[in-house]
Protein backbone atom coordinates (compact mmCIF):
# COMPACT_ATOMS: atom_id res chain seq x y z
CA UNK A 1 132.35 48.69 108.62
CA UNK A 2 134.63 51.70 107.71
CA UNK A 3 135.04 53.68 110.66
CA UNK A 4 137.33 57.29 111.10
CA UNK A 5 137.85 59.16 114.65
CA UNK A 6 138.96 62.90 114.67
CA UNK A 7 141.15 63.55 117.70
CA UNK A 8 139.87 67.06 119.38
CA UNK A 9 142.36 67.09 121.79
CA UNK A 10 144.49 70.46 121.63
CA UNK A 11 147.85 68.57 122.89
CA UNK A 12 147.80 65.08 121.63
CA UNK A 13 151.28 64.76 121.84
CA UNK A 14 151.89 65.77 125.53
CA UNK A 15 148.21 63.35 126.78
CA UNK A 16 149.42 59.97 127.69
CA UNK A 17 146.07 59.35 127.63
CA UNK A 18 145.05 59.91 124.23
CA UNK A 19 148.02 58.26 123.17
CA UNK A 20 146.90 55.00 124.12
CA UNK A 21 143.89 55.53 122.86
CA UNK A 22 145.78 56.08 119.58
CA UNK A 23 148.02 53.27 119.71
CA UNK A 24 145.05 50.91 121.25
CA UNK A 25 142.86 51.65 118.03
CA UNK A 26 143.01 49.17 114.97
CA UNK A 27 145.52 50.00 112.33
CA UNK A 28 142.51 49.61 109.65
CA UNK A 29 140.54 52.84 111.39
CA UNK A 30 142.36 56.34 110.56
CA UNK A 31 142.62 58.88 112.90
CA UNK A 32 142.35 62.51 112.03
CA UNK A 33 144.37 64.97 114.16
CA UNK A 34 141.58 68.42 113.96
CA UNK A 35 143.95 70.95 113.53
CA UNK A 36 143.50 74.71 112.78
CA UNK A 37 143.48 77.45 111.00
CA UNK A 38 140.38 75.31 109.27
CA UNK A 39 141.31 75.98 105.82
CA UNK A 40 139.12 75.31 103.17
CA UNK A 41 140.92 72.31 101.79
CA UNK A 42 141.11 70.78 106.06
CA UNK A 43 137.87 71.29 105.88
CA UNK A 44 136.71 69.43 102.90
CA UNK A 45 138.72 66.37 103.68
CA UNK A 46 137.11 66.22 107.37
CA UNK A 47 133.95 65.93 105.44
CA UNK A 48 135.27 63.32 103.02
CA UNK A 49 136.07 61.29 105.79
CA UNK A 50 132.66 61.64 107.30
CA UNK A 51 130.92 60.69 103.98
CA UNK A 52 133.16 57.59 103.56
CA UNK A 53 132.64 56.35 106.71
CA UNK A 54 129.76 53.91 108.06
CA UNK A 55 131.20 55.40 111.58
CA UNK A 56 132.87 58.00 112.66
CA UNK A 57 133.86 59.03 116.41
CA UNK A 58 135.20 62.31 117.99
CA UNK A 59 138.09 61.99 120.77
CA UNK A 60 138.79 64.21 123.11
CA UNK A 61 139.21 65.27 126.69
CA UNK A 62 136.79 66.36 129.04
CA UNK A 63 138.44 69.83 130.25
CA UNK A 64 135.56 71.72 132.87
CA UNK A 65 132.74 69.45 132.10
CA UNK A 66 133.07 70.14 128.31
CA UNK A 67 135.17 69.32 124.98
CA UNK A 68 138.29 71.78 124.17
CA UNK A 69 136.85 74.45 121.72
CA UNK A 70 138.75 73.06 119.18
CA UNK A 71 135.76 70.20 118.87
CA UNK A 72 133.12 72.81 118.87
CA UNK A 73 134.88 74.85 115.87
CA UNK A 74 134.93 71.31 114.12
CA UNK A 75 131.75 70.77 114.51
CA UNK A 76 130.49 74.19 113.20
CA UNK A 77 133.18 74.64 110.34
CA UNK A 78 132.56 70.96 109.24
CA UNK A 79 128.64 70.85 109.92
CA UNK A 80 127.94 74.11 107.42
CA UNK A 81 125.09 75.09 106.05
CA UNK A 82 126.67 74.63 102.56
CA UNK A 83 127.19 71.36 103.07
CA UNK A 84 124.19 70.16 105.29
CA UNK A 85 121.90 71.28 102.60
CA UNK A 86 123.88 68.84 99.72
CA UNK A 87 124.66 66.21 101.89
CA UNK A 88 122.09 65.63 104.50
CA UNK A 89 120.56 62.36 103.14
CA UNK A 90 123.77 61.30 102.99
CA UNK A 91 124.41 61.53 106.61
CA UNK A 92 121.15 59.79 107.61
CA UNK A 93 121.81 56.68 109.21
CA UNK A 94 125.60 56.85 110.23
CA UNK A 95 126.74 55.60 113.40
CA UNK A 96 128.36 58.65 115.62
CA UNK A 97 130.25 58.06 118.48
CA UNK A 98 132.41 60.13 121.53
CA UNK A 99 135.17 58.98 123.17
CA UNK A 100 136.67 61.17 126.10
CA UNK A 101 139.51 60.68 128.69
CA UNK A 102 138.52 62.02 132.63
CA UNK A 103 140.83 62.89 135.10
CA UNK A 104 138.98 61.72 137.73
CA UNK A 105 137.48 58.13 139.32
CA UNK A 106 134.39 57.28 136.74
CA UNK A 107 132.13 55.98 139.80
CA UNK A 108 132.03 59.96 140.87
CA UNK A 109 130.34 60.82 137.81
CA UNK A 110 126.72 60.46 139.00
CA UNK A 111 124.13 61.48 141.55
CA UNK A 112 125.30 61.69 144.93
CA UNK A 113 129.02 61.55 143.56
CA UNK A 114 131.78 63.79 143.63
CA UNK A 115 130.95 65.45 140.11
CA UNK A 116 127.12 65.13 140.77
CA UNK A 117 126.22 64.98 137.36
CA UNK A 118 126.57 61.44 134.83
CA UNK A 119 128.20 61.27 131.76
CA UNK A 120 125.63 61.11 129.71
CA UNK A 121 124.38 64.31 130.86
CA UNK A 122 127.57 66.32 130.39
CA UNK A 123 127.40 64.83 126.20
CA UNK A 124 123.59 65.12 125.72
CA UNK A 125 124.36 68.21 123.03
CA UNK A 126 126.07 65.86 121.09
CA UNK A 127 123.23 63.36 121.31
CA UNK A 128 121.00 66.28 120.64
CA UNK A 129 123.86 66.86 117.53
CA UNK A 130 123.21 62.91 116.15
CA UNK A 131 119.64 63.10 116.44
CA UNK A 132 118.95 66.93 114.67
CA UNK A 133 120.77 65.14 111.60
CA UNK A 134 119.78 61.78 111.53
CA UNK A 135 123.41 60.23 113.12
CA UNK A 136 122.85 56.87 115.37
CA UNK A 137 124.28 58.16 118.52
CA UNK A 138 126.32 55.48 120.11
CA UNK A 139 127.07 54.64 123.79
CA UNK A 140 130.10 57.12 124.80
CA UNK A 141 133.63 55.46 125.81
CA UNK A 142 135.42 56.64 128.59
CA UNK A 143 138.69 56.29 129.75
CA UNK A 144 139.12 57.44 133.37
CA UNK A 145 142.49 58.13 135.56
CA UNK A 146 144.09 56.17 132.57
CA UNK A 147 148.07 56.74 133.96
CA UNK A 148 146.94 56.15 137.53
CA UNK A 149 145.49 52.46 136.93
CA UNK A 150 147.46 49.24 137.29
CA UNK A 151 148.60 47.49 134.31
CA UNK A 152 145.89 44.37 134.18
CA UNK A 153 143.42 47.76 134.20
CA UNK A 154 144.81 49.09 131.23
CA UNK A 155 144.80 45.50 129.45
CA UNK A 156 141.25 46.04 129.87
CA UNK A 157 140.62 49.20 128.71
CA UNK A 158 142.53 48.54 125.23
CA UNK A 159 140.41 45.14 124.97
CA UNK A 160 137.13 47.35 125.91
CA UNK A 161 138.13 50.14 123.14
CA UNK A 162 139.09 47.76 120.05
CA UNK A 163 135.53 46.15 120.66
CA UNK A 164 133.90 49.37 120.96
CA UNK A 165 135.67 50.49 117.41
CA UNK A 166 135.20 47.08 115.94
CA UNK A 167 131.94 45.40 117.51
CA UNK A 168 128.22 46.19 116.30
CA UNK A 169 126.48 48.12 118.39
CA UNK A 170 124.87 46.40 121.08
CA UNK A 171 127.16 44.09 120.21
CA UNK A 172 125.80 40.22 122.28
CA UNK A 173 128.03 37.84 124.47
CA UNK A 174 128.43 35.59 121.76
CA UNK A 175 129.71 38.43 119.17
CA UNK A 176 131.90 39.59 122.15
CA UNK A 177 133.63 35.65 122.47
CA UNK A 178 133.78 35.33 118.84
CA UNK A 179 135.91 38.43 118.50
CA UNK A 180 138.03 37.67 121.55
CA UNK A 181 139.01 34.04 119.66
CA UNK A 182 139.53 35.75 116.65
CA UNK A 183 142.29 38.06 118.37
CA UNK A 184 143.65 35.08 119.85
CA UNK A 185 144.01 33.19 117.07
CA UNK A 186 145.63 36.11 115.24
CA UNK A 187 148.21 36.49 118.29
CA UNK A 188 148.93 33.30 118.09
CA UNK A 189 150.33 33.36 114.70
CA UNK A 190 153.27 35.97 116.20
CA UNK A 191 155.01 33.14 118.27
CA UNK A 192 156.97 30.15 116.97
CA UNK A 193 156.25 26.96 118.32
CA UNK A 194 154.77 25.06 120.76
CA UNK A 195 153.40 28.41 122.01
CA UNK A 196 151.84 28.60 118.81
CA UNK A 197 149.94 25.52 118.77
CA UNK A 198 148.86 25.91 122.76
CA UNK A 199 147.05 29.41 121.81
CA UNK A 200 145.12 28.17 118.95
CA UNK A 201 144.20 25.18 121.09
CA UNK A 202 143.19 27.28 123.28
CA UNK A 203 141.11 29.27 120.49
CA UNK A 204 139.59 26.25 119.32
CA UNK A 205 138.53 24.87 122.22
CA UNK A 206 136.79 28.12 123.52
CA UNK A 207 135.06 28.11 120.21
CA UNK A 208 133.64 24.92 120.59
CA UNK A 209 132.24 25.84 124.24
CA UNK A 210 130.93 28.89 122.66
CA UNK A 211 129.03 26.38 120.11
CA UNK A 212 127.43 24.53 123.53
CA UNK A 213 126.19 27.68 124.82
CA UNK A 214 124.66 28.65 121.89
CA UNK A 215 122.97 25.05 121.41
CA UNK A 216 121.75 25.46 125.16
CA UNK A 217 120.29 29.44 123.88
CA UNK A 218 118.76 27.76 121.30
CA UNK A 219 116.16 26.13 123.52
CA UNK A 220 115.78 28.37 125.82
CA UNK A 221 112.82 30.13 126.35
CA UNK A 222 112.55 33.41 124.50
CA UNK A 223 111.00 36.68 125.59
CA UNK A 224 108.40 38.13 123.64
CA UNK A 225 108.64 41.88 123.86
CA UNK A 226 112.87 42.22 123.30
């Protein structure tokens, strides 16, 4: 699946954030710095990139409970009139996505919490966006307090964003484990030996659980109305 993300954020360089975010991606998904003046010939190859793609993600930072305006002026210069009217069909069915860094705990963005308001409510006008042209609007990632969590946290959150970029959505436990061998098995190939051997033992035998479990699915019951 050919996926792009356009980085919205109006100081990339100076975010430790969004630099991990950048490094943490997978080196076969581009990212696109939005930059201004939008010049005619910026323009057209943000809409390129958009056309090639299967799925395409804007990153940015969530400054006052919104994006920087530099996201909204992408949005408008990119999402013309000129260009809705050739390419609309074309658009239909892509996969959209938002990734945003927050500066404070996640857990206080809800009712009764600090913030008092969710996520998902703060990014409904770009779900509003996806459906008014026929995008697949996809679960939002967030990346909270990055520099203030441990280590083993950020581990995590690179593991959580390369399966958000590289998963299907809705992506099932058994997708989830297959990917997490795969990765595996490719680190395992950047050490000499024995390491090397113990890791893709490792793979191979987590595989083969992964085969019992789906055997066991298999005859489970299923549910008729999911």
């Amino acid at each position: 699946m050919a996926s792009v993300i356009f980085g919205g954020h109006p100081e990339m360089e100076t975010s430790a954030s969004h630099q991990f975010l950048y490094e943490a991606r997978p080196d076969t998904i581009p990212f696109v710095q939005i930059k201004r003046p939008f010049i005619e010939e910026n323009v057209r190859a943000y809409q390129e990139a958009i056309l090639e793609a299967d799925r395409w993600f804007l990153q940015f930072p969530l400054f006052w409970y919104q994006a920087p305006g530099l996201v909204a002026d992408f949005i408008q210069e990119v999402f013309s009139k000129t260009f809705m009217d050739s390419y609309s069909k074309d658009l239909k069915g892509k996969e959209f996505g938002v990734i945003i860094s927050v500066g404070v705990p996640l857990r206080q963005y809800q009712a009764g919490g600090r913030e008092d308001v969710t996520i998902s409510e703060l990014l409904r006008p770009y779900q509003s966006f996806a459906r008014a042209i026929g995008l697949k609007y996809l679960s939002p990632f967030v990346l909270a307090q990055h520099s203030y969590q441990p280590e083993h946290i950020q581990q995590d959150n690179l593991v959580r964003f390369r399966q958000y970029l590289e998963l299907p959505t809705q992506a099932k436990f058994v997708d989830r484990n297959a990917w997490l061998i795969h990765q595996l098995e490719l680190i395992a190939n950047e050490f000499e030996q024995p390491l090397q051997e113990q890791l893709k033992l490792v793979a191979a035998e987590w595989a083969e659980e992964m085969d019992n479990l789906s055997d066991i699915e298999a005859h489970l019951p299923k549910t008729s109305w999911r």
